[in-house]
Protein backbone atom coordinates (compact mmCIF):
# COMPACT_ATOMS: atom_id res chain seq x y z
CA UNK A 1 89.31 177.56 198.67
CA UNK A 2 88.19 176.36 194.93
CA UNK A 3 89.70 173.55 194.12
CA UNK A 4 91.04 175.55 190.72
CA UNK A 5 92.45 178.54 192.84
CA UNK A 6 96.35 179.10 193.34
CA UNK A 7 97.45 177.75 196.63
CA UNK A 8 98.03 180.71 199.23
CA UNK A 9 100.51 182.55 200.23
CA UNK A 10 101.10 182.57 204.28
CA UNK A 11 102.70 185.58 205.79
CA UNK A 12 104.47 183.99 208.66
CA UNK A 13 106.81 187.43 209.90
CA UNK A 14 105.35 188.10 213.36
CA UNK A 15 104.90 184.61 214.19
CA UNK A 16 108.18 183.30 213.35
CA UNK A 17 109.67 186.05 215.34
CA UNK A 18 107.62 185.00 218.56
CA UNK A 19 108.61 181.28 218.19
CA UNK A 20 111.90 182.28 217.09
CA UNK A 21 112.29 183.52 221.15
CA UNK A 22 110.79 180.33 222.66
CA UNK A 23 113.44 177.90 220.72
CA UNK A 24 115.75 176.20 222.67
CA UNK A 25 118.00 174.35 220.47
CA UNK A 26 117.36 170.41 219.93
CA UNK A 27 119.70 167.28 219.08
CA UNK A 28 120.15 166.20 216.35
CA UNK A 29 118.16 164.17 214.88
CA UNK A 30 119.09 160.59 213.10
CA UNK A 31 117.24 160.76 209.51
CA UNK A 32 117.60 158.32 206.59
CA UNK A 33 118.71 159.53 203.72
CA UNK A 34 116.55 162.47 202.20
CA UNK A 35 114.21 161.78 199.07
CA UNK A 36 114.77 165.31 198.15
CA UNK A 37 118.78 165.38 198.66
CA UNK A 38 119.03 165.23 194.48
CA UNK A 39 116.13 167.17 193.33
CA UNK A 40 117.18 170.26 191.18
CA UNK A 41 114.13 170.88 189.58
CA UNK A 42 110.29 170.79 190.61
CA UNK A 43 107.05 171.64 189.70
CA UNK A 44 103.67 172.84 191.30
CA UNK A 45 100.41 171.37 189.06
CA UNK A 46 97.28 171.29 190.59
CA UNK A 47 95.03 171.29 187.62
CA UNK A 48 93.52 168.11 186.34
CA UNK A 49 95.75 165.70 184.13
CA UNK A 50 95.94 164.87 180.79
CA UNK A 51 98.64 163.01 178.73
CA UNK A 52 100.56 165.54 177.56
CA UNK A 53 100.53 167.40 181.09
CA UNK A 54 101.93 164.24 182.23
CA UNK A 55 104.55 164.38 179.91
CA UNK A 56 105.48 167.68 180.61
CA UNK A 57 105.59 166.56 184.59
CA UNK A 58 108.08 163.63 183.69
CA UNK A 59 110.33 166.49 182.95
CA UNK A 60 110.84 167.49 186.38
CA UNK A 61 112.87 165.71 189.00
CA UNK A 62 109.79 166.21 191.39
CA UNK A 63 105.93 166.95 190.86
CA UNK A 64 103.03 168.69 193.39
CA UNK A 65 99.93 167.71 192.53
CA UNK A 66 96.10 167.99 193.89
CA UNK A 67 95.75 164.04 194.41
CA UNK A 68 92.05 163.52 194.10
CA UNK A 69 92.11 164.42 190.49
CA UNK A 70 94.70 161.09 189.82
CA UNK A 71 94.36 156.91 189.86
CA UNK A 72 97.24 154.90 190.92
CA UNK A 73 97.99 153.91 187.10
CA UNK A 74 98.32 157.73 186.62
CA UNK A 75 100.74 158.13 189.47
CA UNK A 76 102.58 155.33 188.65
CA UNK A 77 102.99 156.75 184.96
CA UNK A 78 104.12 160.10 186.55
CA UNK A 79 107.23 157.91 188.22
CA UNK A 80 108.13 156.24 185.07
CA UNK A 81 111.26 158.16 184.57
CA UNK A 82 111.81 158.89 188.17
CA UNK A 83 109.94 162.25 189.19
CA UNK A 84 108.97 161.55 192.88
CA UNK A 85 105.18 162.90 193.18
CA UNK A 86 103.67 164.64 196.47
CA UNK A 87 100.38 164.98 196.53
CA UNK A 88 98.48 168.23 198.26
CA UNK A 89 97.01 168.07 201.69
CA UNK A 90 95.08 170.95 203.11
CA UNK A 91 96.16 170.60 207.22
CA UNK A 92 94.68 173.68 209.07
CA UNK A 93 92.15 174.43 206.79
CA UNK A 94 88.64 172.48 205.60
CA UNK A 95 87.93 173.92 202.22
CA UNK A 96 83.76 174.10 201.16
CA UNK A 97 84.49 172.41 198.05
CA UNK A 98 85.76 169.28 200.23
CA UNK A 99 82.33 167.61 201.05
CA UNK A 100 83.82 165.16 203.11
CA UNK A 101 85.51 167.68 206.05
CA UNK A 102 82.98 170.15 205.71
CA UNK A 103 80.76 168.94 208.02
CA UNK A 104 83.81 168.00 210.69
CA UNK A 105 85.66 169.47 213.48
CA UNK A 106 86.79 173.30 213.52
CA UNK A 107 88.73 175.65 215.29
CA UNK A 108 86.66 178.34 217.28
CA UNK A 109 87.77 181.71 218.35
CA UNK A 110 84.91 183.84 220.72
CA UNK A 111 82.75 181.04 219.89
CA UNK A 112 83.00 181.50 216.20
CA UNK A 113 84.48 180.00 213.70
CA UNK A 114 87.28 181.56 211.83
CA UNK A 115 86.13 181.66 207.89
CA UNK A 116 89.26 182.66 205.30
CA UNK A 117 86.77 184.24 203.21
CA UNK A 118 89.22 184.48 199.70
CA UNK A 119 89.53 180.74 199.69
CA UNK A 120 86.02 179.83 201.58
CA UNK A 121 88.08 177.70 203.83
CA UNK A 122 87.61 177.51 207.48
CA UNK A 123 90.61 176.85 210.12
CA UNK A 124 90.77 173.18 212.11
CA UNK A 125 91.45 172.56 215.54
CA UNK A 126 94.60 170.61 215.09
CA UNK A 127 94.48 169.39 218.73
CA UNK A 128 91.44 167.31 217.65
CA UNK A 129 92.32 163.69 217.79
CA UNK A 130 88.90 163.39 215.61
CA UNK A 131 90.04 165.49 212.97
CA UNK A 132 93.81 164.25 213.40
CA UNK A 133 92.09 160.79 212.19
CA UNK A 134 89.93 161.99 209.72
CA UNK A 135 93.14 164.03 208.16
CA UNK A 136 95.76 160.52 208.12
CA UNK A 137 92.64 158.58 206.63
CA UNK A 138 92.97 161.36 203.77
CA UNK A 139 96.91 160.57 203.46
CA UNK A 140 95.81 157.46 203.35
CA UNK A 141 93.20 157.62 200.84
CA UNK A 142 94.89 159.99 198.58
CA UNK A 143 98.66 159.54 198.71
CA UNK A 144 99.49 156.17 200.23
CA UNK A 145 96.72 154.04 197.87
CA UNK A 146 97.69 155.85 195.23
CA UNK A 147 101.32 155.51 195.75
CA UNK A 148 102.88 158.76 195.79
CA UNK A 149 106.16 159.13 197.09
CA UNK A 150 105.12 161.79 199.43
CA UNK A 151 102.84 164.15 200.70
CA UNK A 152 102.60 168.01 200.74
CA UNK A 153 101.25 169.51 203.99
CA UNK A 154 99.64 172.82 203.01
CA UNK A 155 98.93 175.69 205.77
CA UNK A 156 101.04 174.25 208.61
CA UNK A 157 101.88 178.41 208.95
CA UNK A 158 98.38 178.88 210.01
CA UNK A 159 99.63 177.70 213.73
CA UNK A 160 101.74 180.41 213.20
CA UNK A 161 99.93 183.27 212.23
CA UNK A 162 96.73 182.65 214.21
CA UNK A 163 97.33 181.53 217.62
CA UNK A 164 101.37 183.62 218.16
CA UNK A 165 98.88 185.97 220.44
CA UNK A 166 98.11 182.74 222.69
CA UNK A 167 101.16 181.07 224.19
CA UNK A 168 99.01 178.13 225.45
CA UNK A 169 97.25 177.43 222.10
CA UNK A 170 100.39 177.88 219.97
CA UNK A 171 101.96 175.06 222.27
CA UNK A 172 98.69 172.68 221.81
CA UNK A 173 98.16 173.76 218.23
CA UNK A 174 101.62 172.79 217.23
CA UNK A 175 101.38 169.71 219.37
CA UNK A 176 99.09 168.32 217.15
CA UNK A 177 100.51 168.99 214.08
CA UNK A 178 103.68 167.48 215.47
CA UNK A 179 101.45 164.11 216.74
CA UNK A 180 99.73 163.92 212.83
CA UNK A 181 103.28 163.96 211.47
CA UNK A 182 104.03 161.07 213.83
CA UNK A 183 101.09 159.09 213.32
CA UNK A 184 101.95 159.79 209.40
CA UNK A 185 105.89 158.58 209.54
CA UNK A 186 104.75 155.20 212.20
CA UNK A 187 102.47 154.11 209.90
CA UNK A 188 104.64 155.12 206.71
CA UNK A 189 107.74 155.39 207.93
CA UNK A 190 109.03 155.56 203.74
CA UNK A 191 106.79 158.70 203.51
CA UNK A 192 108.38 161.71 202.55
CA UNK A 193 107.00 164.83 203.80
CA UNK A 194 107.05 168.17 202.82
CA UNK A 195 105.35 171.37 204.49
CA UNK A 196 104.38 174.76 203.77
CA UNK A 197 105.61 178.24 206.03
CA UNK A 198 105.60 177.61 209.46
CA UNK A 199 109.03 178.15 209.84
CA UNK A 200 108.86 178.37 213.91
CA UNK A 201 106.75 175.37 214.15
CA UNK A 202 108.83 173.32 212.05
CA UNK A 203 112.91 174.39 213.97
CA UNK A 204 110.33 174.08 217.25
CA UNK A 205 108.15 171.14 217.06
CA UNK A 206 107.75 169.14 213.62
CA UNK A 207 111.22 169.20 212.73
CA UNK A 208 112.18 165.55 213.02
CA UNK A 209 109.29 164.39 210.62
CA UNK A 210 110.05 166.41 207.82
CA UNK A 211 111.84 166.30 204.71
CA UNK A 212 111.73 169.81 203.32
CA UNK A 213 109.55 172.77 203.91
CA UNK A 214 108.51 175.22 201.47
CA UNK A 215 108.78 179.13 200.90
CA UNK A 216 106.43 180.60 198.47
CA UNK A 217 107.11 184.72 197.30
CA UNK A 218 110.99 183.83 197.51
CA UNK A 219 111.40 187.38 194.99
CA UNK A 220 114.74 188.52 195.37
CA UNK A 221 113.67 192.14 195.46
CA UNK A 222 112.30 191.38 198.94
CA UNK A 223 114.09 188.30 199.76
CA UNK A 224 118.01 190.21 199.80
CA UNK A 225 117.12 193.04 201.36
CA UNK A 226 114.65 192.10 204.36
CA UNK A 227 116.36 191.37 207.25
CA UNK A 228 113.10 189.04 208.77
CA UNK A 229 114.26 187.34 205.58
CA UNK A 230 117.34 186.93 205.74
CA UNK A 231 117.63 185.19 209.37
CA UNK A 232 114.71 182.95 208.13
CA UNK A 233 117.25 182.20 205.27
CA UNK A 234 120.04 181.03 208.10
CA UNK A 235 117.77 179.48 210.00
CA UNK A 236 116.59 177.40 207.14
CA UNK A 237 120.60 176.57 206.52
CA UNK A 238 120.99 175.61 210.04
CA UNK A 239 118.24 173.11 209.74
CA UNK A 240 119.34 171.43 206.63
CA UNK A 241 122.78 171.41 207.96
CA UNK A 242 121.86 169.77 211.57
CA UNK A 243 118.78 167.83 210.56
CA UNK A 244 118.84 167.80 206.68
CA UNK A 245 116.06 168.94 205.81
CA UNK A 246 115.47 170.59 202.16
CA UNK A 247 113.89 174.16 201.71
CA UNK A 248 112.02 174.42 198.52
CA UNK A 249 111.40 178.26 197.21
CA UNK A 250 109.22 179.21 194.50
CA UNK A 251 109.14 183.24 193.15
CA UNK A 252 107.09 184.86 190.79
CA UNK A 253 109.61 187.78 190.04
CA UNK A 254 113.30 188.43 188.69
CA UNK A 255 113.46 184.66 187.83
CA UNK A 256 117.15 184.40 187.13
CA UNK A 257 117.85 186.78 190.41
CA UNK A 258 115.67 185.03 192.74
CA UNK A 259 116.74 181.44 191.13
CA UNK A 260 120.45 182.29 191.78
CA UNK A 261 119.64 183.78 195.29
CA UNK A 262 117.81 180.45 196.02
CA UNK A 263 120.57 178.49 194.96
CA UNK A 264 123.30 179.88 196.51
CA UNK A 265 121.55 179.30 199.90
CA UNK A 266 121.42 175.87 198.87
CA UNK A 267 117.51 176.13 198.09
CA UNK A 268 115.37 174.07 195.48
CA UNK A 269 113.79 176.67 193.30
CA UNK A 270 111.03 176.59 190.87
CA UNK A 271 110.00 180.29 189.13
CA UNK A 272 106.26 180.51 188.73
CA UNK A 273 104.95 183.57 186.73
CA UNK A 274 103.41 186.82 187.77
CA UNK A 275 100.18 185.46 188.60
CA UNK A 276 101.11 182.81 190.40
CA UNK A 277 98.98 180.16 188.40
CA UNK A 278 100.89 177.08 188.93
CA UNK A 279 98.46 175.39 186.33
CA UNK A 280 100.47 177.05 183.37
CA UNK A 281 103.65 175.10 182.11
């Protein structure tokens, strides 16, 4: 995708329904405490700074930014008044516009591979250990130099919504994600992590590495009245209850509906507008 385009939006339905029936349910898991336990209010910027953007951002108990656009002094300036900063991280997906994994390891279906032609992005073969490597030297490039207090995983729902069909694949797909995420917390175990959809990934496999996962298109309209919905919703309270871990929702409708929905499920929320263009304060 461009590197100026809204993030996307996953649809995760049949996926999470098919994972959904393979869960068995897991210990608990031991965390420290959660980065995110405190956060009431967040924002999504991926647009380039400037000073008074950075302002703005200090506003906000928590920031999501595209990393390659900031230096450490930046990011450090960011945290002066204590907004934690996560930094973007494309997982399942090589854009074009990222010279450096274009010419790397990809995911092939029927011998092709498998373009996302609105974002010009191309799905990875998370069960690569070479592209596993190549993707923690980016974390480490971009968010632990830098030092961000976290990183945002972006299309972890891809497992989901490509490979539910094949049992095997979904297992090795999700296998990988789940051995990056290790790699990621070993190495940096003070890391906070956040990812995107993927809901049956995360309760099956990447659960313990985790701090909060987000739901994009959390409009109450849909949200309150779509049963697929609504057991995501208690599934997503089950998992912060046994393993803590923090759902973050973002809507582009009914702001003070969809706010208060989020809230009274115990969400984070942040309203975007109509569009979607997170760039716009």
């Amino acid at each position: 995708m461009g590197i100026f385009s809204v993030k996307r939006i996953v649809s995760i339905c049949c996926a999470c329904i098919i994972g959904a029936a393979l869960w068995t349910p897991q210990p608990a898991v031991a965390k420290s405490s959660n980065p995110l336990e405190h956060i009431e209010s967040y924002k999504i910027y991926y647009d380039m700074p400037s000073k008074s953007k950075i302002k703005k951002m200090q506003q906000y108990d928590l920031v999501i930014i595209e990393p390659v656009y900031y230096t450490a002094a930046q990011i450090k300036e960011l945290q002066k008044f204590g907004t934690k900063v996560y930094g973007y991280i494309n997982t399942m997906e090589a854009d074009n516009w990222n010279v450096d994994f274009i010419k790397q390891i990809f995911f092939h279906r029927n011998g092709q591979r498998v373009h996302y032609a609105e974002w010009d992005s191309y799905l990875v073969d998370m069960t690569s250990t070479h592209y596993r490597e190549l993707l923690t030297r980016e974390v480490e490039k971009q968010i632990v130099a830098k030092g961000l207090d976290g990183a945002f995983l972006d299309t972890v729902g891809n497992i989901d919504n490509e490979h539910s069909e094949q049992p095997n694949i979904l297992k090795a797909q999700r296998d990988g994600m789940s051995q990056f995420m290790k790699t990621i917390k070993a190495n940096h175990p003070t890391l906070s992590l956040i990812q995107n959809w993927g809901f049956a990934t995360l309760k099956t496999y990447t659960y313990p590495y985790v701090d909060g996962v987000m739901w994009e298109s959390f409009n109450y309209t849909t949200i309150s009245k779509d049963q697929w919905s609504k057991d995501r919703i208690q599934e997503l309270r089950d998992l912060d209850a046994r393993y803590g871990i923090k759902a973050l929702t973002v809507s582009s409708k009914q702001r003070p509906k969809s706010a208060a929905y989020a809230e009274q499920n115990g969400f984070i929320h942040f309203h975007s507008n109509a569009t979607l263009d997170y760039n716009k304060f």
